[in-house]
C-alpha atoms as a PDB file:
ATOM      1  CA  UNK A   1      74.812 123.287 128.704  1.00  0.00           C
ATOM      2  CA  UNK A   2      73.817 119.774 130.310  1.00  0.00           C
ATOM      3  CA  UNK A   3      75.068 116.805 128.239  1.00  0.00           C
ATOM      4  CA  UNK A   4      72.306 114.463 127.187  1.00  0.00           C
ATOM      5  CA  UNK A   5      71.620 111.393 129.392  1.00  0.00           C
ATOM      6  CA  UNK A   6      69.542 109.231 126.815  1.00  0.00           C
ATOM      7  CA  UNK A   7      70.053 108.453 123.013  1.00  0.00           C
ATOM      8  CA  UNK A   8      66.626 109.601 120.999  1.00  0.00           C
ATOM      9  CA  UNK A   9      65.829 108.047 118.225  1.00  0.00           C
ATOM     10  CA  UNK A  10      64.855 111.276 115.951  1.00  0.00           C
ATOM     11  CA  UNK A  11      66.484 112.559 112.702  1.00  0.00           C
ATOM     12  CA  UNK A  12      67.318 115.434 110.516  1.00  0.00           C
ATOM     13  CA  UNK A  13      69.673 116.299 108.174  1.00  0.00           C
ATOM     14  CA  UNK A  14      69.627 118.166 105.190  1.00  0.00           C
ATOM     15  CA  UNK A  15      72.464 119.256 102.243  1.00  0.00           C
ATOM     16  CA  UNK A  16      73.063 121.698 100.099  1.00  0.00           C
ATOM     17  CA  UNK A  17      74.238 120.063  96.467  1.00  0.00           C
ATOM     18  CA  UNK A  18      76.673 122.462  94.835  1.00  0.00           C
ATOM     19  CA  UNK A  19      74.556 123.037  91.909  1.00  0.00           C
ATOM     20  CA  UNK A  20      71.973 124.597  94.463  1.00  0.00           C
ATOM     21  CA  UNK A  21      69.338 121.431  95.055  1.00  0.00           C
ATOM     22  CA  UNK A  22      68.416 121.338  98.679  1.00  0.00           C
ATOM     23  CA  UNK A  23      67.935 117.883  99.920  1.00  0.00           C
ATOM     24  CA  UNK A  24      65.966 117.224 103.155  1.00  0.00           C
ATOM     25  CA  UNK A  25      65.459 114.387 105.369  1.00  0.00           C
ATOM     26  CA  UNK A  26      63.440 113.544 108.602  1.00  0.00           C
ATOM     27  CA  UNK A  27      62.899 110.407 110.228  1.00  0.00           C
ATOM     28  CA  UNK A  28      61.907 108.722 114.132  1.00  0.00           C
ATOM     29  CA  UNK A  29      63.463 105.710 114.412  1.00  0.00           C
ATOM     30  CA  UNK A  30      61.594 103.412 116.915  1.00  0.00           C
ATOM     31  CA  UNK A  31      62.138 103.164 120.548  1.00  0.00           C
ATOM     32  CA  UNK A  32      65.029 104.874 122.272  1.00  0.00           C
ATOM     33  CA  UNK A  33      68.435 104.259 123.525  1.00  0.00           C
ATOM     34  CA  UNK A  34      71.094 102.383 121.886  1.00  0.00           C
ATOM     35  CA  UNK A  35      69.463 100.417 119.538  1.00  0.00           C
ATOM     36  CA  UNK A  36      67.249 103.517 118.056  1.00  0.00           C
ATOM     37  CA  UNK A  37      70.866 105.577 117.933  1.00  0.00           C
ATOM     38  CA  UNK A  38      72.348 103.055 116.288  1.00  0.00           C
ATOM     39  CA  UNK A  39      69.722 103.470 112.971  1.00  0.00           C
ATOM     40  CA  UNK A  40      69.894 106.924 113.123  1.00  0.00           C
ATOM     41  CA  UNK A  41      73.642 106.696 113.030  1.00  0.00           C
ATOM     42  CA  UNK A  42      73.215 104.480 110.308  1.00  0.00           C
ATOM     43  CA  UNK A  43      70.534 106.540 108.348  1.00  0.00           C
ATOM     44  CA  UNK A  44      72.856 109.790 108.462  1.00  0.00           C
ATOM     45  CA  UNK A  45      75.840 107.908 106.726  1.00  0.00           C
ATOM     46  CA  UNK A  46      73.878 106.540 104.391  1.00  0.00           C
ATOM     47  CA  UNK A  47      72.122 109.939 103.834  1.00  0.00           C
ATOM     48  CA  UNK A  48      75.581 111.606 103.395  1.00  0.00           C
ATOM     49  CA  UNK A  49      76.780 109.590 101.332  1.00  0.00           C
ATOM     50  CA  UNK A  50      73.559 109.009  98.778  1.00  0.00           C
ATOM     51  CA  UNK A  51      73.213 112.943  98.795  1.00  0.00           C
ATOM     52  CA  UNK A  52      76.747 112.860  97.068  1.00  0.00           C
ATOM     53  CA  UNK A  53      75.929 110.589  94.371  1.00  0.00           C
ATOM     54  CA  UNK A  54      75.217 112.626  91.113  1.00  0.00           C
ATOM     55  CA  UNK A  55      73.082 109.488  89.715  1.00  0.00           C
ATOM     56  CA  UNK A  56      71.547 106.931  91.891  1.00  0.00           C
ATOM     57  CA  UNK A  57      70.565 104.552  89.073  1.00  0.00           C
ATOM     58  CA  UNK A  58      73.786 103.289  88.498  1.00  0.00           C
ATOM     59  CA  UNK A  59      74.524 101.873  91.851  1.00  0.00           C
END
């Protein structure tokens, strides 16, 4: 396995709610490197934790 030598800037993540709903999520953030890893690192926190959140209207 070779370790990667540039941060991408593209995105997946999906989660399986208890109660069976699949939630899916793809994105490209623009441009590469740091700045590009950086969203994406971003997006996938915020992704994990809004996927937990039995009602989004209250927050």
């Amino acid at each position: 396995m070779k370790t990667a030598t540039e941060v991408g800037g593209d995105y997946y993540d999906f989660d399986l709610a208890p109660e069976g709903t699949l939630t899916v999520a793809i994105g490209d953030a623009t441009g590469h490197g740091i700045p590009a890893g950086t969203i994406v690192t971003a997006t996938k926190s915020l992704f994990n934790i809004l996927s937990r959140e039995p009602d989004l209207e209250t927050m």
